[in-house]
N, C-alpha and C. Protein backbone atom coordinates (compact mmCIF):
# COMPACT_ATOMS: atom_id res chain seq x y z
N UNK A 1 -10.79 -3.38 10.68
CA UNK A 1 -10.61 -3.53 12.10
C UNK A 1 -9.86 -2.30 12.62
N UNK A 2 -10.39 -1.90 14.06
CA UNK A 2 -9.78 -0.56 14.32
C UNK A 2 -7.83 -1.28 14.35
N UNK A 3 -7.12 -0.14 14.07
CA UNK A 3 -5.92 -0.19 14.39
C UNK A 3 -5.48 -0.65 16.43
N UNK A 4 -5.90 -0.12 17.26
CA UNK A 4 -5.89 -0.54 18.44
C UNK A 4 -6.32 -2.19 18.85
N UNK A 5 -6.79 -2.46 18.05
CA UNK A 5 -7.05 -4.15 18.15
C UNK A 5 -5.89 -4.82 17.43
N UNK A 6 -5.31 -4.43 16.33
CA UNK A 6 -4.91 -4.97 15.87
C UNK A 6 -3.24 -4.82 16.73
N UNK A 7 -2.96 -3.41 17.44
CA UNK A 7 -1.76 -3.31 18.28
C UNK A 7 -1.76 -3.91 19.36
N UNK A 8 -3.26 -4.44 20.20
CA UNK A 8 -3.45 -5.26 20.78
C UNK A 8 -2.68 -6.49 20.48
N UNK A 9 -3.57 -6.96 19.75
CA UNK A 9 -3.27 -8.34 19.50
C UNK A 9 -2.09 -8.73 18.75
N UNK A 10 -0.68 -8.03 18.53
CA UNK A 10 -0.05 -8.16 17.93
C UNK A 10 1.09 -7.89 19.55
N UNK A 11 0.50 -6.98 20.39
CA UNK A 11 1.41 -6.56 21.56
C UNK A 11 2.53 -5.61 20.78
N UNK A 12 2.27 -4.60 20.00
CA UNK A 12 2.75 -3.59 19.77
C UNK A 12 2.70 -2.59 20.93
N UNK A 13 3.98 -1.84 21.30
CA UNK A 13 3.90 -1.07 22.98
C UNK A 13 3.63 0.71 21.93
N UNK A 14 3.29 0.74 20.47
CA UNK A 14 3.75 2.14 20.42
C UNK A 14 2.56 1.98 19.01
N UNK A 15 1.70 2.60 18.86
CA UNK A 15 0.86 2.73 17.99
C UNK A 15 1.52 2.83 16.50
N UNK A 16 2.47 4.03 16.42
CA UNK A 16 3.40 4.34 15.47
C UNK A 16 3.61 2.92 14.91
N UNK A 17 4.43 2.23 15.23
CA UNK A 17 4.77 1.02 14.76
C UNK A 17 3.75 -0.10 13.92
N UNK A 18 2.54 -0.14 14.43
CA UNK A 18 1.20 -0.37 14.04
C UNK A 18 0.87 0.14 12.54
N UNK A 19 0.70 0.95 12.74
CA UNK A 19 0.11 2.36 11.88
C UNK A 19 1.29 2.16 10.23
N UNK A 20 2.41 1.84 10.89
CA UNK A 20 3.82 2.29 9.85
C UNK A 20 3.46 0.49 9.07
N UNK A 21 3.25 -0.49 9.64
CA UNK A 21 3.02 -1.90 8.77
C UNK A 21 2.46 -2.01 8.77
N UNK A 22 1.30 -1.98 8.75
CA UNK A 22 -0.04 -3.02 9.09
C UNK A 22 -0.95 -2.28 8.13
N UNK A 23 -0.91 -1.09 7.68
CA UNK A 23 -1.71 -0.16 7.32
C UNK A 23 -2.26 0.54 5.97
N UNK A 24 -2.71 0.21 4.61
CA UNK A 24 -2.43 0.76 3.30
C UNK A 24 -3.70 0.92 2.90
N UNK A 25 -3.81 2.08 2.04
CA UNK A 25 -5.30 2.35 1.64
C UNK A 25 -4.96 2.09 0.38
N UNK A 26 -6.21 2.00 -0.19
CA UNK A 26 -6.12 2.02 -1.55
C UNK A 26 -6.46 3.43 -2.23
N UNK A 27 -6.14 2.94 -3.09
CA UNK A 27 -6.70 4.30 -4.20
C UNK A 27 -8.29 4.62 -4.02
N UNK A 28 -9.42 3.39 -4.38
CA UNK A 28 -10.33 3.61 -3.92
C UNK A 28 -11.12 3.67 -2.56
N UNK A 29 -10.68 3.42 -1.67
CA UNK A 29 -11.13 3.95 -0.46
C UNK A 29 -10.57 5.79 -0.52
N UNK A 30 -9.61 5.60 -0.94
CA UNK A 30 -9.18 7.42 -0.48
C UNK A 30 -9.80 8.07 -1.73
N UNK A 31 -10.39 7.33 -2.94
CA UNK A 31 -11.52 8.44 -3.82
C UNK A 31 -12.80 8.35 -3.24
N UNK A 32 -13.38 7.35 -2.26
CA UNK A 32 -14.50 7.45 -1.17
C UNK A 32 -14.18 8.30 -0.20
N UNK A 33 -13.31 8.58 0.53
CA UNK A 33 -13.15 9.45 1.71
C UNK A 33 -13.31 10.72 0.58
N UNK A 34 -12.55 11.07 -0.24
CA UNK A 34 -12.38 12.40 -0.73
C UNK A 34 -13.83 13.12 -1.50
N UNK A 35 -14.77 11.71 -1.73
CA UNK A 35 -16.12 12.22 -2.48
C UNK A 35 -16.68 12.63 -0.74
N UNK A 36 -16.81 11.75 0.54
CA UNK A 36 -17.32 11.95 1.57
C UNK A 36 -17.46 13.18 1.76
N UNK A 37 -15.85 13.75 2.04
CA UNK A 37 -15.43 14.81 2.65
C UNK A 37 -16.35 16.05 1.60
N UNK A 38 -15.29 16.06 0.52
CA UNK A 38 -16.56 17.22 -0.37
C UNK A 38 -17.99 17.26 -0.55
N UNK A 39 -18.52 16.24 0.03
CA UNK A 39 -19.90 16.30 0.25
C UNK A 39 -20.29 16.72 1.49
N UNK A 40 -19.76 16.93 2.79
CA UNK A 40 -19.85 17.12 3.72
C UNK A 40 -19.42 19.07 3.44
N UNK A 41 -18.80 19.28 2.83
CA UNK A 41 -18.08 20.33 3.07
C UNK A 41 -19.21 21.00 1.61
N UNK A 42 -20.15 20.71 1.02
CA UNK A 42 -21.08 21.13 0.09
C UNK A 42 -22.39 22.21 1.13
N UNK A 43 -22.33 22.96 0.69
CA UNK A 43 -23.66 23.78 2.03
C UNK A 43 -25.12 23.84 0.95
């Protein structure tokens, strides 16, 4: 869920605050972003 829904619906006044609890990646999502990215960045 985007982060702005979730500061919505929580009535967070400051994104920061959002972002700082609510928020944790895992290991494997950030070895998916990092295969993404180097594939994007492959010519």
């Amino acid at each position: 869920m985007h982060p702005s829904v979730i500061m919505r619906i929580l009535r967070h006044a400051n994104m920061k605050v959002t972002m700082e609890i609510y928020t944790e990646v895992s290991d494997e999502e950030t070895r998916k972003a990092l295969q993404q990215l180097s594939e994007s960045l492959d010519f």
